[in-house]
Protein backbone atom coordinates (compact mmCIF):
# COMPACT_ATOMS: atom_id res chain seq x y z
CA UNK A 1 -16.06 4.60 -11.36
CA UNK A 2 -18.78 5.71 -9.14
CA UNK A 3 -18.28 4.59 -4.78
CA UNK A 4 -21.27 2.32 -5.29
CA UNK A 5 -19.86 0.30 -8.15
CA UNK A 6 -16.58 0.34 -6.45
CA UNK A 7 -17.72 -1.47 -3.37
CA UNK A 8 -20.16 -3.43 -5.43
CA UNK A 9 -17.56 -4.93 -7.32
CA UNK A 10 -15.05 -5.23 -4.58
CA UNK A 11 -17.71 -6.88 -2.17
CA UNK A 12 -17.65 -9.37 -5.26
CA UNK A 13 -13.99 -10.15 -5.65
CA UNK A 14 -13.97 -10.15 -1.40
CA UNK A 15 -16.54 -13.05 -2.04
CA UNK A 16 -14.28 -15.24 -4.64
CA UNK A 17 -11.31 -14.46 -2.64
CA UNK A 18 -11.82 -14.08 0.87
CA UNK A 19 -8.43 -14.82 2.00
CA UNK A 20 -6.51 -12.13 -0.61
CA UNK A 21 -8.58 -9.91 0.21
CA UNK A 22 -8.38 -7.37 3.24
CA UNK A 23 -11.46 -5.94 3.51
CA UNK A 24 -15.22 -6.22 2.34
CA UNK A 25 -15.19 -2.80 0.98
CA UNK A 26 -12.49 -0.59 -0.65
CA UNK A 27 -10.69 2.39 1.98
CA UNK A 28 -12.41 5.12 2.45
CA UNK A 29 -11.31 9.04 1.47
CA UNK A 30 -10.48 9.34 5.02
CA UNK A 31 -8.45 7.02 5.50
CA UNK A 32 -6.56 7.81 2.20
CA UNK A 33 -5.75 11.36 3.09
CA UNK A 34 -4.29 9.62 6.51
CA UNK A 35 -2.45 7.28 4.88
CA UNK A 36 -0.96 9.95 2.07
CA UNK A 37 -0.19 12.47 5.00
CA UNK A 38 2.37 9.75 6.53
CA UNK A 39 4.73 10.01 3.35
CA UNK A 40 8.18 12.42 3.89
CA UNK A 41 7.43 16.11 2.31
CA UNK A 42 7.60 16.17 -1.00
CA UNK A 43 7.67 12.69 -1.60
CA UNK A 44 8.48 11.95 -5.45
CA UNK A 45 8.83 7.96 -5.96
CA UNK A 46 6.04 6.59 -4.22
CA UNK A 47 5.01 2.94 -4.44
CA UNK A 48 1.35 1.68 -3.70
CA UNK A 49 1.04 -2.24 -2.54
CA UNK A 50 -2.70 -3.61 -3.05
CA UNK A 51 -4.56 -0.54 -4.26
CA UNK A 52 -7.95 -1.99 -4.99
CA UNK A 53 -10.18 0.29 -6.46
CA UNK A 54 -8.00 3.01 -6.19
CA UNK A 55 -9.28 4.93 -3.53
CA UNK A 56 -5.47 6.04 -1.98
CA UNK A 57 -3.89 5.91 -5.74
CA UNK A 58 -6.34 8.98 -6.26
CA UNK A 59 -5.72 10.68 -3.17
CA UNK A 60 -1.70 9.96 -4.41
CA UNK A 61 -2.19 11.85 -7.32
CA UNK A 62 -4.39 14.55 -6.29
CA UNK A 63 -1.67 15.30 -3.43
CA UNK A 64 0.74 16.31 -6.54
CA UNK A 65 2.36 12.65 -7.06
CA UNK A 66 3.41 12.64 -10.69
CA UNK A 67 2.00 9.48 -12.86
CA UNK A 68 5.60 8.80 -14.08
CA UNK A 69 6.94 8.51 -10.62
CA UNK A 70 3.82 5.91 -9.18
CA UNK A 71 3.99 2.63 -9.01
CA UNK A 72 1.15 0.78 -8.89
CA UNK A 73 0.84 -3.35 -7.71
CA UNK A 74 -2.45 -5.11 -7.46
CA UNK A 75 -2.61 -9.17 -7.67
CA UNK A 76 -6.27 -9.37 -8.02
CA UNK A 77 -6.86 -9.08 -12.08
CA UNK A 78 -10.47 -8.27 -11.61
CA UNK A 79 -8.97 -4.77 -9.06
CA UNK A 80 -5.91 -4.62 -12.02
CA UNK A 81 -8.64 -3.82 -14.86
CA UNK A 82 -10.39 -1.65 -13.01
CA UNK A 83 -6.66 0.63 -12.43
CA UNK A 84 -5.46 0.48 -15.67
CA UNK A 85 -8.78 1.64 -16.41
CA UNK A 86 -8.94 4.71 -13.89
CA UNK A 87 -5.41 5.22 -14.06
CA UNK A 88 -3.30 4.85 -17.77
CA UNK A 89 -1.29 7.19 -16.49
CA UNK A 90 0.57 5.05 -13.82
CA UNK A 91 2.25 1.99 -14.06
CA UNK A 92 -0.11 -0.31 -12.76
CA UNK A 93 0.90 -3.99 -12.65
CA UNK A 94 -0.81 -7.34 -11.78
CA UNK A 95 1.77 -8.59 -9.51
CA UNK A 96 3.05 -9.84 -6.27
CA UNK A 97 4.26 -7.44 -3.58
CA UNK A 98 7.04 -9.97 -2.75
CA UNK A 99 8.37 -8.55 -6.14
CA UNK A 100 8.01 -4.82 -5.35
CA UNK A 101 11.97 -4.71 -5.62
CA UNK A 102 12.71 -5.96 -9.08
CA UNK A 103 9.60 -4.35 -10.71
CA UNK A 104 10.35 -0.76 -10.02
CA UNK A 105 13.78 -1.14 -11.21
CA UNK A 106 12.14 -2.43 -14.41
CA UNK A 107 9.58 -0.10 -15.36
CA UNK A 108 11.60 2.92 -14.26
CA UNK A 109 9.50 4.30 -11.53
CA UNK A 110 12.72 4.11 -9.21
CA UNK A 111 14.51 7.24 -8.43
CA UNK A 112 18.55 6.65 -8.12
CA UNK A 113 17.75 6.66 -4.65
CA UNK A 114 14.91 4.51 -4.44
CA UNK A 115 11.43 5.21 -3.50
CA UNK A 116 10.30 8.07 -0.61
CA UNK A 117 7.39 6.08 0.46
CA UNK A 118 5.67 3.08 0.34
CA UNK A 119 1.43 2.88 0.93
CA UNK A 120 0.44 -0.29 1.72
CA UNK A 121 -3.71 -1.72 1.39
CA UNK A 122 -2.19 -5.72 2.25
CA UNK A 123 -4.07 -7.58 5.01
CA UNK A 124 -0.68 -8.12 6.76
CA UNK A 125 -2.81 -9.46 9.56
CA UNK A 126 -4.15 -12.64 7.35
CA UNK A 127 -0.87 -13.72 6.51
CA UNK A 128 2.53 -15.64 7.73
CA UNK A 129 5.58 -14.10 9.37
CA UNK A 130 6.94 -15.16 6.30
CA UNK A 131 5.44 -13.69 4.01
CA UNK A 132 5.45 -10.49 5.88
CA UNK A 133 9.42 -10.84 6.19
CA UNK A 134 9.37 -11.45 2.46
CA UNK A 135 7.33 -8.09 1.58
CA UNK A 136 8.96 -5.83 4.28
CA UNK A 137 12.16 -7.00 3.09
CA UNK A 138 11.48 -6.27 -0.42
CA UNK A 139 9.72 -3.26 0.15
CA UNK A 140 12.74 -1.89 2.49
CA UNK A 141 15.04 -2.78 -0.69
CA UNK A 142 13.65 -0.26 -2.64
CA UNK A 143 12.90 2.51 -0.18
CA UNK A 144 15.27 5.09 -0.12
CA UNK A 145 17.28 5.93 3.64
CA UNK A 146 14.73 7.41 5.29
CA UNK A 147 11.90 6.00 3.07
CA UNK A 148 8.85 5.33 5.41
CA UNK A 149 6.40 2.35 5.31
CA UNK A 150 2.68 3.14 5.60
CA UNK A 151 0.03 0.52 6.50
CA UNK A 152 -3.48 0.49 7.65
CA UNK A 153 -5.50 -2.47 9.71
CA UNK A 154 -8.79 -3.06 11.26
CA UNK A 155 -6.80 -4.76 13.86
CA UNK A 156 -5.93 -3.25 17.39
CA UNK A 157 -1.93 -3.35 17.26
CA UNK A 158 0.20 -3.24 14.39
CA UNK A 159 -0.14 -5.95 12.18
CA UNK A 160 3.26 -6.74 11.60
CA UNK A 161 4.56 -9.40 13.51
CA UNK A 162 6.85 -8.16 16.21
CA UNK A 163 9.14 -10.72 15.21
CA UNK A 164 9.31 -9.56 11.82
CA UNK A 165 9.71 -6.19 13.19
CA UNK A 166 12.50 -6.53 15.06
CA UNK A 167 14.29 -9.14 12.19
CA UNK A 168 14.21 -6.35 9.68
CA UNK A 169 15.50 -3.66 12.55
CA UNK A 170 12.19 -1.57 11.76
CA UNK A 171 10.34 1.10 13.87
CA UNK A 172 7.20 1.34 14.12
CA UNK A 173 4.82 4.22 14.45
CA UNK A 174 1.16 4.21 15.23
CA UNK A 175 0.17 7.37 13.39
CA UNK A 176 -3.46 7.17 14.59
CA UNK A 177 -7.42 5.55 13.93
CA UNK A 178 -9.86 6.21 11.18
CA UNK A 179 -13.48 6.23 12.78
CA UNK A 180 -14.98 7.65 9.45
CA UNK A 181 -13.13 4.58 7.66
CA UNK A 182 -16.07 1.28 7.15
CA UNK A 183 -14.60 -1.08 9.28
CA UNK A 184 -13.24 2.01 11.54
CA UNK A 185 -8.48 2.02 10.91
CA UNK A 186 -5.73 2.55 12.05
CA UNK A 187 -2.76 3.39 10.46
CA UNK A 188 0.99 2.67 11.13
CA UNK A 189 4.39 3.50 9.25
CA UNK A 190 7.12 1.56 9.69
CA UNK A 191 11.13 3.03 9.16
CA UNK A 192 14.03 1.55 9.27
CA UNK A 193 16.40 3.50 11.16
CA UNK A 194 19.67 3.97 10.48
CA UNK A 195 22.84 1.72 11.29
């Protein structure tokens, strides 16, 4: 799908759902590469929360992520057409990121030792501390030890709420701002170290 129709059509679902979704426009290729540079070498079992269009699920799989090992969640069914579409490949699903946990251990993505990395498009800002708690704790089920977190935000600090932050025992990282990105990014990971 060409960049125009992309952020045509994503400017349209923005419109009908203003609060579920992050942005105006889809992430730019900047900002992908940032966001796929955060994940551990090597990184096999990688999850993607919110992917939109698809701009960071192509810059997964042109980094060398295989299709069998990518999981893909979207909860917009408008953005989930368009993936299936681009993307047979993958396992892309219309669901909620609250549910990260139990859907990778159904479709198989999972490796034994859970997932190396976790790239995240969710406008943490826009919602509650509890719903953050309930995705970070779900997400941090199925990450491998070791398994890092990545987010992006227009915002100035991390979006996570620090209360969150320090319920789940995470650290975060501020791994650095996307000027080239439309609104301009930055982008954090988030690891839980180890007890």
């Amino acid at each position: 799908m060409p960049a125009y129709n992309q952020q045509l059509t994503f400017f349209r679902e923005w419109v009908k759902h203003p609060l579920q979704m992050a942005s105006v426009l889809p992430s730019g290729r900047p900002l992908a590469r940032m966001m796929v540079s955060a994940m551990p070498a090597h990184a096999g079992c990688v999850i993607e929360l919110g992917a939109g269009t698809g701009v960071i699920t192509e810059a997964l799989l042109h980094h060398g992520v295989s299709p069998a090992q990518l999981l893909v969640l979207e909860l917009n069914a408008t953005m989930h057409a368009i993936l299936r579409r681009r993307f047979p490949q993958a396992q892309v699903l219309c669901a909620d990121a609250r549910h990260v946990n139990e859907l990778a251990q159904r479709t198989g993505v999972l490796a034994p030792t859970g997932a190396d990395a976790i790239l995240s498009s969710l406008g943490l800002l826009n919602m509650s501390p509890e719903l953050q708690r309930d995705i970070m704790s779900a997400a941090f089920t199925v990450l491998r030890p070791g398994g890092v977190f990545v987010q992006y935000t227009y915002g100035w600090h991390s979006p996570l709420h620090e209360q969150v932050r320090r319920q789940l025992g995470l650290r975060c990282i501020r791994l650095g701002r996307v000027w080239r990105n439309v609104p301009p990014a930055q982008v954090f990971t988030y690891v839980r170290d180890p007890a």
